[in-house]
Protein backbone atom coordinates (compact mmCIF):
# COMPACT_ATOMS: atom_id res chain seq x y z
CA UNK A 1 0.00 0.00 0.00
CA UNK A 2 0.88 3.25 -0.93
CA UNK A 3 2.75 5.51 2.06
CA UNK A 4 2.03 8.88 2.85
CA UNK A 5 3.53 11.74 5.18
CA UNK A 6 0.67 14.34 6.33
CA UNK A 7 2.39 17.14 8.10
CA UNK A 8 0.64 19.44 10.30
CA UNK A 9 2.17 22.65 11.01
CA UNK A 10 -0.16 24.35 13.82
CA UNK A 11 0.32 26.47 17.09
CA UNK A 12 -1.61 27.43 19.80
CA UNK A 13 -4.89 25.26 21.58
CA UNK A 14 -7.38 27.20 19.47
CA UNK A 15 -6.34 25.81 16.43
CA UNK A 16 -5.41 22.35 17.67
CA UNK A 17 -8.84 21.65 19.19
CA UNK A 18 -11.05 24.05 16.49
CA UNK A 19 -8.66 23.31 13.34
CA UNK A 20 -6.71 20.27 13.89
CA UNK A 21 -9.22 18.26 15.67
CA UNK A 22 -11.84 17.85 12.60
CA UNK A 23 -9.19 17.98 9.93
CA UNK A 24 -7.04 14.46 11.17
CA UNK A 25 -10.63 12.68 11.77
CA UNK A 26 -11.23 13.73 7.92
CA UNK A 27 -8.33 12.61 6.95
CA UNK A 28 -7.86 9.12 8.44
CA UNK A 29 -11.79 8.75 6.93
CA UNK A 30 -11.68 9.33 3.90
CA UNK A 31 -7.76 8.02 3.21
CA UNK A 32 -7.66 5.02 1.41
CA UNK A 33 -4.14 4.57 1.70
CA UNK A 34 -1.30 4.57 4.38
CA UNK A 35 -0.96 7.55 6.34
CA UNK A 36 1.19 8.93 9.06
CA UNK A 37 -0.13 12.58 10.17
CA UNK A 38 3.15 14.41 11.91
CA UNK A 39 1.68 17.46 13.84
CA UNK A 40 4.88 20.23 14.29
CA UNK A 41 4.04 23.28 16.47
CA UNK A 42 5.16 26.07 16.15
CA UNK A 43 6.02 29.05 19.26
CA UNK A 44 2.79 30.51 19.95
CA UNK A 45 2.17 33.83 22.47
CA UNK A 46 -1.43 31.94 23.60
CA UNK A 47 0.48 29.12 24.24
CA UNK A 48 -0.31 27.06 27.70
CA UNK A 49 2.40 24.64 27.60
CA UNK A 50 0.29 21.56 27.14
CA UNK A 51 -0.26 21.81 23.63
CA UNK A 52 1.94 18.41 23.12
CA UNK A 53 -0.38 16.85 25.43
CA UNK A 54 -3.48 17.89 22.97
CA UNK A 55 -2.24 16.84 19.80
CA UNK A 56 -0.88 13.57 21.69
CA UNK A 57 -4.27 13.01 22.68
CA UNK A 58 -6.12 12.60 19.28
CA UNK A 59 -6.25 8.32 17.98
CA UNK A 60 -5.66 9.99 14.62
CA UNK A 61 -2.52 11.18 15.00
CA UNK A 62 1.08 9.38 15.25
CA UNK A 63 3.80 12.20 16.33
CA UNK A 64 4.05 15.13 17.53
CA UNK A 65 7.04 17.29 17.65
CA UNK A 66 7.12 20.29 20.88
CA UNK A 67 7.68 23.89 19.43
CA UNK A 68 10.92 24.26 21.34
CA UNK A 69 12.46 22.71 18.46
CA UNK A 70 10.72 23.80 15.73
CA UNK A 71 13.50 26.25 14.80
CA UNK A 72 15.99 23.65 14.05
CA UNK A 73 13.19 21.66 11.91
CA UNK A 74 12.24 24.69 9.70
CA UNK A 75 15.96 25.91 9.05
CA UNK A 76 17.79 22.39 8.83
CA UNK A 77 14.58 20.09 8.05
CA UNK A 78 15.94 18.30 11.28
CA UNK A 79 13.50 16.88 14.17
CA UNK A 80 14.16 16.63 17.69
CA UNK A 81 13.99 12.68 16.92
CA UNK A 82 15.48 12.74 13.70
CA UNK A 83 12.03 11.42 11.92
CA UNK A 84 11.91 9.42 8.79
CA UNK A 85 10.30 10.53 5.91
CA UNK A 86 8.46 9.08 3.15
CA UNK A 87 9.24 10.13 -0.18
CA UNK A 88 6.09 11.56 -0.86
CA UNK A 89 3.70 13.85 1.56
CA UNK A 90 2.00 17.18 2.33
CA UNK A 91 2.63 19.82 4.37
CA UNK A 92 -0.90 21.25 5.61
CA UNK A 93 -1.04 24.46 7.35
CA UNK A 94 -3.67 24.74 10.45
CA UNK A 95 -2.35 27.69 12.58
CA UNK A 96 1.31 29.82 12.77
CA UNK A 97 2.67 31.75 9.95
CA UNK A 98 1.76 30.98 6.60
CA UNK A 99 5.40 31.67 5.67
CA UNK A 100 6.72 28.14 7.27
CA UNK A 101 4.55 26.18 5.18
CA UNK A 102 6.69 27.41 2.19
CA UNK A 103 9.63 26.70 3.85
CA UNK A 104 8.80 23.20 5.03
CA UNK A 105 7.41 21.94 1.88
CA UNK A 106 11.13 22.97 0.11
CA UNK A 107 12.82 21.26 3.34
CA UNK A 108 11.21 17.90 2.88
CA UNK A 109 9.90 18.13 -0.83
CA UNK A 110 6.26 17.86 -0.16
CA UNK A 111 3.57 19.49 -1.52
CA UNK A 112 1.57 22.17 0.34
CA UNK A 113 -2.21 23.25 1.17
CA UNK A 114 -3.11 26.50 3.71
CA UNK A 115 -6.15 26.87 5.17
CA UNK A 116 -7.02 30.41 4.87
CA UNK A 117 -9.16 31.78 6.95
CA UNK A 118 -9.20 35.59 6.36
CA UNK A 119 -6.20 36.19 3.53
CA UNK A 120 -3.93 33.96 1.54
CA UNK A 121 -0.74 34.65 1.10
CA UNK A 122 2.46 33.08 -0.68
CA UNK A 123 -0.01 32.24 -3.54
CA UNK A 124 3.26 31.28 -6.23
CA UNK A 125 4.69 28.76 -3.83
CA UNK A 126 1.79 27.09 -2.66
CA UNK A 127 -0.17 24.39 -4.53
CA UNK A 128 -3.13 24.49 -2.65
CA UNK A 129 -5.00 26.60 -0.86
CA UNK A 130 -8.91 25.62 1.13
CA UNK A 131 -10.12 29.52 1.61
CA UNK A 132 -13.10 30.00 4.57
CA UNK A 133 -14.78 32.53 1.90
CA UNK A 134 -15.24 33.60 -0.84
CA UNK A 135 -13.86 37.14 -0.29
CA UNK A 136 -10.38 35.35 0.46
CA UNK A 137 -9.95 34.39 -2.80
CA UNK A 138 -10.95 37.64 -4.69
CA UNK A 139 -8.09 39.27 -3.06
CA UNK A 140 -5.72 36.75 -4.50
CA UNK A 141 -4.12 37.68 -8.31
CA UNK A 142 -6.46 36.32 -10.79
CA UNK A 143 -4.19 34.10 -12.28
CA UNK A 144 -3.53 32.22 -9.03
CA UNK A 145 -7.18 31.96 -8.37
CA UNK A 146 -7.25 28.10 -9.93
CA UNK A 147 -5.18 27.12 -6.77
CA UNK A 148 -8.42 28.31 -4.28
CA UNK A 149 -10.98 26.19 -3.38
CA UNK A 150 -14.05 27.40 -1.23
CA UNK A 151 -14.17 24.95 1.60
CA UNK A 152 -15.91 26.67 4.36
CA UNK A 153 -15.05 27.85 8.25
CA UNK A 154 -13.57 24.89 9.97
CA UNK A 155 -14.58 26.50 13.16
CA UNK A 156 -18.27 25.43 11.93
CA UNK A 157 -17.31 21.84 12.18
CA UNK A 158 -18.16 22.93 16.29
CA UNK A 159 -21.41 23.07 15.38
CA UNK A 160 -22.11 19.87 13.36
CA UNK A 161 -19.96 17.78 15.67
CA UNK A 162 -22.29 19.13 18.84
CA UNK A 163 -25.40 18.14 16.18
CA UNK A 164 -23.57 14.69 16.06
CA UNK A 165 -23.58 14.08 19.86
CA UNK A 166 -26.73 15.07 20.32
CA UNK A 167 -28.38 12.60 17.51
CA UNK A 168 -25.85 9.98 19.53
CA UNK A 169 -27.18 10.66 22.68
CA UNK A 170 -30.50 12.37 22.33
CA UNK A 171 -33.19 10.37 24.56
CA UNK A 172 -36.01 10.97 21.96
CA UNK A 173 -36.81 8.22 18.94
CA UNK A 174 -36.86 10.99 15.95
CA UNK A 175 -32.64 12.68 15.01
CA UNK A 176 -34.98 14.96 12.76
CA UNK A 177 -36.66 16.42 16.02
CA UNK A 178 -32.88 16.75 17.15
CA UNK A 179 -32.02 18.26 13.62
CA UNK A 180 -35.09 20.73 14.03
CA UNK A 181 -33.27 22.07 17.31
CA UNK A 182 -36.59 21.34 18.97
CA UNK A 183 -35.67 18.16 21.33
CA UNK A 184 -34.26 18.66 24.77
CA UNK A 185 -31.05 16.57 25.76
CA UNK A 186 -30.26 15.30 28.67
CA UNK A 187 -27.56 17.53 30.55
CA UNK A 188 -25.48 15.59 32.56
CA UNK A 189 -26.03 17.56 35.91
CA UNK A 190 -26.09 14.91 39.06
CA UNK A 191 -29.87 16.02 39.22
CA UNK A 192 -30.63 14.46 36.16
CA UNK A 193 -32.59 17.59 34.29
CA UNK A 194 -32.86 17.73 31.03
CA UNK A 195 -34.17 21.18 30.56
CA UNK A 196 -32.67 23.92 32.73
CA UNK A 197 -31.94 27.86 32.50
CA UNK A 198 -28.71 27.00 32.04
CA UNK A 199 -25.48 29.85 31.61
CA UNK A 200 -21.84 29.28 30.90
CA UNK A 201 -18.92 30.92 32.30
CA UNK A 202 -15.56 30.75 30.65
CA UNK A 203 -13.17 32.96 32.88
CA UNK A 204 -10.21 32.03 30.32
CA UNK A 205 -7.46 29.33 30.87
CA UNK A 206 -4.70 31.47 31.64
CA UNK A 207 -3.44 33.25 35.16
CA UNK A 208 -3.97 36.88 33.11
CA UNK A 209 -6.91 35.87 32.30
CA UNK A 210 -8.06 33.84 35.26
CA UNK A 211 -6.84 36.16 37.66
CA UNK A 212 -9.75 38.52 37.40
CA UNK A 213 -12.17 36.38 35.43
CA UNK A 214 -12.89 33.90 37.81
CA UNK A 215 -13.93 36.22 40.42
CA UNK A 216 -15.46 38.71 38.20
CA UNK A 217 -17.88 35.49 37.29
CA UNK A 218 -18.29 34.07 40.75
CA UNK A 219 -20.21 37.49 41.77
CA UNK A 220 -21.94 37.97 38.99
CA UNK A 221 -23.44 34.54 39.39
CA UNK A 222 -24.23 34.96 42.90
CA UNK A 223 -25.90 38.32 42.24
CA UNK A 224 -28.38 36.28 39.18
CA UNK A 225 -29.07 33.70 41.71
CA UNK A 226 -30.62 35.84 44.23
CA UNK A 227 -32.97 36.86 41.25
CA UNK A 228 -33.34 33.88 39.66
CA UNK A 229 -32.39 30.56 41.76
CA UNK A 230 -33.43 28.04 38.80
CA UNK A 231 -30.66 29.08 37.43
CA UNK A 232 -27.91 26.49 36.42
CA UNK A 233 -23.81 27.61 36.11
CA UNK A 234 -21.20 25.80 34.34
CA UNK A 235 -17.55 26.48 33.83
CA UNK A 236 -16.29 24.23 30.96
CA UNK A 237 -12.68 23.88 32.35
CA UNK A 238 -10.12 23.68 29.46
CA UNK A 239 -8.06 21.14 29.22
CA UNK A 240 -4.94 22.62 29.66
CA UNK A 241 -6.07 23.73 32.80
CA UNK A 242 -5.96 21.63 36.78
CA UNK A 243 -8.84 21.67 38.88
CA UNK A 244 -6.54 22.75 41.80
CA UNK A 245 -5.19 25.94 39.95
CA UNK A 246 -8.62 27.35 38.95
CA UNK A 247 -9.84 26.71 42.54
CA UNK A 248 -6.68 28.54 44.04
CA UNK A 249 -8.01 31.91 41.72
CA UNK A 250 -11.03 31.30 43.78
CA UNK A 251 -9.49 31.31 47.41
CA UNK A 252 -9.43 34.77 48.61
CA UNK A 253 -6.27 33.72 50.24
CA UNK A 254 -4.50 32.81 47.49
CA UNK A 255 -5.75 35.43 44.98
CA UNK A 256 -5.70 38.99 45.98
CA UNK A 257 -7.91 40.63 43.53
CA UNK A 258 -11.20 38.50 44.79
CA UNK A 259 -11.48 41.69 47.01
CA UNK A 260 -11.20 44.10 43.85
CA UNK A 261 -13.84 41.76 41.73
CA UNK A 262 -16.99 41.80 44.36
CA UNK A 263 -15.52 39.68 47.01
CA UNK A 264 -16.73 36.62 46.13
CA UNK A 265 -14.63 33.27 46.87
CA UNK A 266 -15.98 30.00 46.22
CA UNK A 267 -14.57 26.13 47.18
CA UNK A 268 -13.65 23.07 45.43
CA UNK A 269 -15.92 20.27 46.22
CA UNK A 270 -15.06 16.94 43.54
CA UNK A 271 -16.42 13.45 43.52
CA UNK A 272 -13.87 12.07 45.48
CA UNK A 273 -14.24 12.57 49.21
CA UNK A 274 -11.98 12.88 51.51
CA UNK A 275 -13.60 11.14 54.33
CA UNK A 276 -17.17 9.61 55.39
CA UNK A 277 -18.01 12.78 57.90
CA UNK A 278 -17.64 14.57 54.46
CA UNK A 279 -19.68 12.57 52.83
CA UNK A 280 -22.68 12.58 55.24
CA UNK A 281 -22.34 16.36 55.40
CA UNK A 282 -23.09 16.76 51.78
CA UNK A 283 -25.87 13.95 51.48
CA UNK A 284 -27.10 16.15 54.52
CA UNK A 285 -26.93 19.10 52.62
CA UNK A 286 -28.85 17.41 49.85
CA UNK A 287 -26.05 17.49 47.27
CA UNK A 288 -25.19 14.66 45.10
CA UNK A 289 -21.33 15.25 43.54
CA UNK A 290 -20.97 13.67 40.36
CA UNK A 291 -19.15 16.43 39.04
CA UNK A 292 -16.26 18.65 40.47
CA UNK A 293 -17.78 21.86 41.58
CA UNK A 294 -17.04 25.27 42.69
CA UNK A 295 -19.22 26.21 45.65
CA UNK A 296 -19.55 30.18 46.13
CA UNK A 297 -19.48 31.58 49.73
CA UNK A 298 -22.77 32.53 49.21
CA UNK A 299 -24.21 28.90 48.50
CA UNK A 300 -23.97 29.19 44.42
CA UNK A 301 -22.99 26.00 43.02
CA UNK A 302 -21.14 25.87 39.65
CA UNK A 303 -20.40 22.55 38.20
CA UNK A 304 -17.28 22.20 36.18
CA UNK A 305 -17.22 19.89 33.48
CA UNK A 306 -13.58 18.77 32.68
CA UNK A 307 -14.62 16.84 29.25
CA UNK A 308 -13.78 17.75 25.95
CA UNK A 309 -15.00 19.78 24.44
CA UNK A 310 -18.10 19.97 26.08
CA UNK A 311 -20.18 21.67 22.83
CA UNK A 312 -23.27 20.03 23.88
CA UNK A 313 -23.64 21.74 27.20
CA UNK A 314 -22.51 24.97 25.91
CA UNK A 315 -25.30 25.02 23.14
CA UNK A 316 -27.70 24.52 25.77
CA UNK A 317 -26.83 27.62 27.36
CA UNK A 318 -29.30 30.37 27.18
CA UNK A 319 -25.78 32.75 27.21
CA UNK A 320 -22.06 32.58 28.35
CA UNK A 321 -20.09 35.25 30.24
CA UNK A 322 -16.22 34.96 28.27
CA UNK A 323 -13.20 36.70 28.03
CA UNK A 324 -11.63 36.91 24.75
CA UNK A 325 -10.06 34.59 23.07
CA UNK A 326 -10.66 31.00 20.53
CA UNK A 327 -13.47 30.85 22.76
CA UNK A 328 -15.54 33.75 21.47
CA UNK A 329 -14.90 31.72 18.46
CA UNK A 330 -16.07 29.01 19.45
CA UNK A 331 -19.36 30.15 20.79
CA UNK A 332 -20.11 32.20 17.98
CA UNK A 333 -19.87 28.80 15.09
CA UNK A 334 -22.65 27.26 18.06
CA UNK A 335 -24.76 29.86 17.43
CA UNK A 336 -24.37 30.72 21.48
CA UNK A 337 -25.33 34.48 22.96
CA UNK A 338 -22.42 35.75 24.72
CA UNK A 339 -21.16 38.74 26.71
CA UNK A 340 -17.58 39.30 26.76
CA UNK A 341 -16.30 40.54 29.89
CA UNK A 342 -12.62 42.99 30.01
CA UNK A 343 -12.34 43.79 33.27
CA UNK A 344 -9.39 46.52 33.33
CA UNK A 345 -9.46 46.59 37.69
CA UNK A 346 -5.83 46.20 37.34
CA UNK A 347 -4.32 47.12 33.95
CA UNK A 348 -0.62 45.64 34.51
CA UNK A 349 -2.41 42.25 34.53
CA UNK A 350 -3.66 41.82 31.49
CA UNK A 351 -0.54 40.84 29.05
CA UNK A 352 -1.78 38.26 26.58
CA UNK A 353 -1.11 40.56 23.17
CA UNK A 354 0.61 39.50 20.12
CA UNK A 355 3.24 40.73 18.53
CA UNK A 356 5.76 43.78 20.24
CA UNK A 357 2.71 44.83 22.75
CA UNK A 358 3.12 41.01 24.04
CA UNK A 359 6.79 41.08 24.10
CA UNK A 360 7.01 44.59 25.83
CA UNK A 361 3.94 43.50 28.35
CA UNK A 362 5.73 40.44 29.41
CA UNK A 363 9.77 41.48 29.68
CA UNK A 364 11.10 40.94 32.93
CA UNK A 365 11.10 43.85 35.58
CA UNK A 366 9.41 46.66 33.39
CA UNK A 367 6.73 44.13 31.99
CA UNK A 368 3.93 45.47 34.52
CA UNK A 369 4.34 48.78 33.49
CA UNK A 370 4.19 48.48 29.98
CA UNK A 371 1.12 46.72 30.65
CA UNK A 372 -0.52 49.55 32.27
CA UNK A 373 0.51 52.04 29.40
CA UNK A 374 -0.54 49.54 26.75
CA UNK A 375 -3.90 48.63 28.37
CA UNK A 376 -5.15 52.15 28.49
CA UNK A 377 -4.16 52.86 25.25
CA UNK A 378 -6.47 49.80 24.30
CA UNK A 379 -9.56 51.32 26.44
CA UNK A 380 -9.30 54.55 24.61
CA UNK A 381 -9.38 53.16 21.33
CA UNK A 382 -12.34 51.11 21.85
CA UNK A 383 -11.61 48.26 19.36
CA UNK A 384 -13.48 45.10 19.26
CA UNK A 385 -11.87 42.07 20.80
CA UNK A 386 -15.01 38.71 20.01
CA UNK A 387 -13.89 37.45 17.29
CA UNK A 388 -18.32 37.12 16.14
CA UNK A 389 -17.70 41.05 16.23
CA UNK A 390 -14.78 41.21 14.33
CA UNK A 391 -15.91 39.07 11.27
CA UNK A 392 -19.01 40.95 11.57
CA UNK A 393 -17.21 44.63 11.84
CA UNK A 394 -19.83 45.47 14.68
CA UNK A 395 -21.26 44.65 17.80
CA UNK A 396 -22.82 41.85 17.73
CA UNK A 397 -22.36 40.55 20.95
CA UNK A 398 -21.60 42.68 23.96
CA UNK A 399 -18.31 43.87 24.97
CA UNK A 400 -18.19 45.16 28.46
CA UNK A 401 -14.59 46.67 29.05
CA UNK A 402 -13.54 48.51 32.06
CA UNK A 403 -13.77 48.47 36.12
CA UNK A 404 -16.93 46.21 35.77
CA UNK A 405 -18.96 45.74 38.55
CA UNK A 406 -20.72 42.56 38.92
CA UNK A 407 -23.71 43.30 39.99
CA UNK A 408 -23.96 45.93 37.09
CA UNK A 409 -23.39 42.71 34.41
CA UNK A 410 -25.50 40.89 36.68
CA UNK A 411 -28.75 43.32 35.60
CA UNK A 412 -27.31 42.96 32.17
CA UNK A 413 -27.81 39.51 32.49
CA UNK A 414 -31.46 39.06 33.68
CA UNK A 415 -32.19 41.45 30.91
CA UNK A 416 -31.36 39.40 28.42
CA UNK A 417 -33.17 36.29 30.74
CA UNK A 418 -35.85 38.45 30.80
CA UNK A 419 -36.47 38.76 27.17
CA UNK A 420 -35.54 35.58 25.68
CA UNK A 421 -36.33 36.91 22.15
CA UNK A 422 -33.15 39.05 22.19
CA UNK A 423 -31.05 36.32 22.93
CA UNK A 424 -32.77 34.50 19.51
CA UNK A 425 -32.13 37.58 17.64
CA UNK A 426 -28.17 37.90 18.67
CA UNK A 427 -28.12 33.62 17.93
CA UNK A 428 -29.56 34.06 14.21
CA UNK A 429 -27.02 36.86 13.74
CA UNK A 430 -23.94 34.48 15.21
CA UNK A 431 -25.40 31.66 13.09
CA UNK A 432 -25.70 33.87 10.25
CA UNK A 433 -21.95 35.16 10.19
CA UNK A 434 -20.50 31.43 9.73
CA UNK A 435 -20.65 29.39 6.54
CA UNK A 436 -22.28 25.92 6.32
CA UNK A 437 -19.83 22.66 7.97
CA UNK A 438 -18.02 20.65 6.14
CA UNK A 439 -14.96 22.28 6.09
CA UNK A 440 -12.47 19.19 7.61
CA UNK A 441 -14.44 16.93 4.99
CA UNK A 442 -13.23 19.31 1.63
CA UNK A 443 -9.81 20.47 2.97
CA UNK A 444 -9.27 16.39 3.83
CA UNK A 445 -9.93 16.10 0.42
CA UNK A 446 -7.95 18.63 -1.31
CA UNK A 447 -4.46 17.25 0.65
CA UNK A 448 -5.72 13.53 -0.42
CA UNK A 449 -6.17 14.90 -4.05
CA UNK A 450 -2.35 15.93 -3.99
CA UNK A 451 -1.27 12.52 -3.43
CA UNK A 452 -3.31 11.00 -6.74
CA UNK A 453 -1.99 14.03 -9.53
């Protein structure tokens, strides 16, 4: 049987869950001969450090190579293991710079495809390209347009995997009630409902992030809950994140700027016990632990759900409080309402930019103060930040930036709860931004299409 390399040059945990993810399940589909799919990543600023431990993860693919050494692969065509080759392969692009692609395909004499999500570039050198739109390719040369193929928005390949798992799992006989979006799915919760006011809280996955964000959200879910107790909270924890670190941003003794945030701390409570006196306490208490949760000071429990990706709780989610990030992203190709919390309480905090702005933010000693300077300079010029706003050039989904005060996005909140037909109107707008799925499916075929010219 024939042999074929697949390399995968990607980056940062948005792309290898969003991107990656879909593309190597396409790929070992619809391949009908011998593949081995290499994933090389490359130095990412959003990085968390367990991006090996990601791409490891997936059945689909067979090595991965760290991005500490992906310098000496893309100037000397070297690994860190020395790899072998097969003759023929193709180097696919799924997150970095488009440039390496070029460079990788002359180091190992493959042929190349980019996905390209919002422009194209190095259109002469590369022999494929799967664009998201359509406006991608008309600002490409005309006489490079036969390289471009239309294949969609992988990040829409979200949506129709959540649409899988709930035909899999859905309790009801008919998948075209399920298709119709009018069948309710059982949650998951330990109290077994299957229709809840449910709201997601994604405080981030980093300590810049989580720092402020997890407090900011533990308030402003104790404030809803005095209004509205049926309500249900979920934090889907990402997986590049411990149970025990997101709980210590949620111990005012361990994290400061609780007190700045609304004061609210919460406590870790998982299915393991530590001891029977526990135990009867919390069957006392009425609770039944299934899932790890965060308990507030204030009695609010918020269940974290440490599977991934957990897309068919989120699209069950009347709305999610986020910070910025993939998962804006994310919740926009489900079709989910968001608000998008910047809290700016401390402005040398936040240091997650690209580019020079994350290189001055972060250098040691004067890092903080750049920070400061660079954060205010980013209030003032009131750009958008949700990635649904910045494909759609507008607001479409509220950014609340500055010293927020909880109970202030708390009203915002039981607004929208309040009138359930706004939160329809900013989902038919999310839903209306994204193309159809089937994305992984065309791109898989364009790099299996190499192989047979």
């Amino acid at each position: 049987m024939e042999k074929v390399d697949i390399v995968i040059l990607s980056n940062g945990p948005g792309e290898l869950i969003t991107w990656v993810r879909p593309v190597v399940q396409q790929l070992r589909q619809q391949a009908k001969i011998d593949l081995r799919i290499s994933v090389i990543l490359s130095p990412c600023p959003h990085a968390t450090g367990k991006e090996v431990a990601i791409a490891t993860s997936y059945p689909e693919v067979n090595r991965v190579q760290a991005p500490e050494y992906f310098w000496r692969f893309l100037l000397w065509g070297k690994t860190a293991e020395n790899w072998h080759w097969y003759p023929q392969g193709v180097v696919l692009f799924l997150g970095g710079d488009q440039f390496f692609t070029v460079v990788a395909g002359k180091r190992l004499g493959y042929r190349t495809v980019i996905y390209a999500e919002w422009d194209a570039r190095w259109w002469r050198w590369i022999d494929k390209f799967g664009a998201m739109k359509q406006e991608v390719v008309a600002q490409v040369p005309p006489k490079y347009a036969d390289k471009f193929t239309v294949v969609g928005d992988l990040m829409n390949e979200v949506r129709s995997q959540n649409l899988e798992f709930r035909i899999q799992n859905s309790e009801l006989g008919s998948s075209n009630e399920v298709i119709s979006q009018k069948s309710e799915v059982r949650s998951g919760f330990s109290n077994g409902e299957s229709s809840v006011e449910l709201i997601g809280l994604l405080p981030g996955s980093k300590p810049t992030k989580l720092s402020l964000g997890v407090p900011l959200t533990l308030a402003i879910a104790q404030h809803i809950h005095k209004i509205r107790p049926q309500t249900k909270f979920i934090i889907p924890v990402a997986p590049t994140l411990e149970l025990s670190t997101l709980a210590n941003f949620a111990d005012p003794k361990k994290n400061p700027a609780i007190e700045k945030m609304g004061g609210v701390g919460a406590k870790l409570l998982t299915p393991s016990l530590d001891s029977k006196e526990t135990e009867s306490r919390e069957q006392r208490a009425g609770w039944e632990i299934k899932n790890p949760k965060l308990v507030t000071t204030g009695g609010v429990e918020i269940e974290l759900i440490t599977r991934t990706p957990a897309y068919d709780l989120l699209s069950q989610c009347r709305l999610c409080l986020t910070t910025v990030g993939a998962n804006t992203a994310e919740l926009g190709s489900l079709a989910v309402p968001m608000i998008v919390l910047l809290p700016t309480q401390q402005l040398d905090i936040m240091r997650a930019w690209d580019g020079l702005p994350g290189l001055l933010a972060n250098l040691p000693g004067v890092g903080a103060a750049f920070a400061t300077i660079i954060n205010w300079l980013v209030v003032r010029k009131g750009q958008l930040f949700a990635w649904p706003n910045i494909w759609a050039k507008e607001e479409i989904v509220p950014e609340l930036m500055g010293k927020l005060k909880p109970e202030i996005v708390a009203e915002l909140v039981l607004e929208f709860l309040s009138h359930p037909e706004k939160l329809v109107e900013m989902s038919d707008r999310l839903r209306s931004l994204r193309g159809k799925p089937g994305a992984a499916q065309k791109l898989a075929e364009i790099v299996l299409s190499l192989n047979r010219e």
